[in-house]
Protein backbone atom coordinates (compact mmCIF):
# COMPACT_ATOMS: atom_id res chain seq x y z
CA UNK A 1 -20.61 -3.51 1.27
CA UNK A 2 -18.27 -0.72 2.92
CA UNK A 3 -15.95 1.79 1.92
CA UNK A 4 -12.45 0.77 2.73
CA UNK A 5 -8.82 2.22 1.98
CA UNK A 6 -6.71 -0.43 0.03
CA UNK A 7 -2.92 -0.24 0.63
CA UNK A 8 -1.40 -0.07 -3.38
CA UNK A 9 2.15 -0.85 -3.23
CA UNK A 10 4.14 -0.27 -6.45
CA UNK A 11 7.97 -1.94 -6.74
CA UNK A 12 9.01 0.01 -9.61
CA UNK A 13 6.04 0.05 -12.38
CA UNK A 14 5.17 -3.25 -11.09
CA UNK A 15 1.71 -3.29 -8.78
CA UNK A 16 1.31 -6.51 -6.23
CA UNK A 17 -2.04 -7.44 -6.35
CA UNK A 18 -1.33 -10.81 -4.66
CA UNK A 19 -2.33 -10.02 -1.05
CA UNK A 20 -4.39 -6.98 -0.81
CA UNK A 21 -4.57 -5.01 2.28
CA UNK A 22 -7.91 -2.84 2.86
CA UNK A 23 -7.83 -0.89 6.12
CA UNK A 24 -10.98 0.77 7.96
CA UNK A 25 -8.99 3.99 8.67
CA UNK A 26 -7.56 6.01 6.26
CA UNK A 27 -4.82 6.86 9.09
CA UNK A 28 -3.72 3.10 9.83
CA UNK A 29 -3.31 3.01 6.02
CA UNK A 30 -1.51 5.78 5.42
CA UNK A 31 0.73 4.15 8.59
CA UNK A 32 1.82 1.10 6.69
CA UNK A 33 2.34 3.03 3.87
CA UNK A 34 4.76 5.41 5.21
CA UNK A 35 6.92 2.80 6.41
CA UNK A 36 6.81 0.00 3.76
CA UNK A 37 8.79 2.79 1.53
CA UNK A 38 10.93 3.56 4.07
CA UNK A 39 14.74 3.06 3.24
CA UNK A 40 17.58 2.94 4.99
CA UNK A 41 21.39 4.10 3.28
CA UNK A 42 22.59 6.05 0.12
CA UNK A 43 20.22 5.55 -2.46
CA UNK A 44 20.74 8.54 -4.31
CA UNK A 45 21.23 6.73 -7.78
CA UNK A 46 18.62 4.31 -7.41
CA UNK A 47 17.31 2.30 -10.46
CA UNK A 48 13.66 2.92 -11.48
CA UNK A 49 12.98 -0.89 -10.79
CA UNK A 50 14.24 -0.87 -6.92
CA UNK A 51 11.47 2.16 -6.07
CA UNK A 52 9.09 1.70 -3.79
CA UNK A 53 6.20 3.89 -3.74
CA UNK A 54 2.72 3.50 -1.68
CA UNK A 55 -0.41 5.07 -1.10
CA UNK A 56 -4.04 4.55 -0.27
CA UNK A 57 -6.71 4.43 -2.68
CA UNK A 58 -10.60 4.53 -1.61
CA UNK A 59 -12.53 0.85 -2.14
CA UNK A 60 -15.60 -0.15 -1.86
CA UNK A 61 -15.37 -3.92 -0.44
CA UNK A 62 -17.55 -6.75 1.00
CA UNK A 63 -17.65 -6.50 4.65
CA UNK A 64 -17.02 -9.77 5.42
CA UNK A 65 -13.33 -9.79 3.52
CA UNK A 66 -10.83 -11.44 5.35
CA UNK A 67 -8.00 -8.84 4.43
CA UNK A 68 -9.55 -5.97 6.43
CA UNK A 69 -7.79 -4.43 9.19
């Protein structure tokens, strides 16, 4: 077992748990999370189901899971 950083990515309230992402480095996290969210154009009046929001959240994973990065 290892601590890990899993990559949460939220479209609107919904969470995708599908195809999780765990990353050694907090920094390469943080990396893809900064530009999944990342929008181009005027989305000033954007509806609460077309956010995006992403962060990193401390795990503690098996070290042989094939989702590590």
């Amino acid at each position: 077992m290892i601590h890990a950083f899993l990559l949460v990515i939220l479209l609107g309230d919904i969470q995708d748990r599908t195809n999780p992402m765990y990353f050694r480095n907090i920094n390469d996290c943080n990396y893809f999370a900064k530009r999944v969210v990342k929008k181009y154009g005027n989305y000033y009046n954007l509806p609460k189901n077309h956010t995006v929001t992403a962060y990193c959240k401390p795990a503690w994973i098996s070290s042989n899971t094939k989702s590590l990065y």
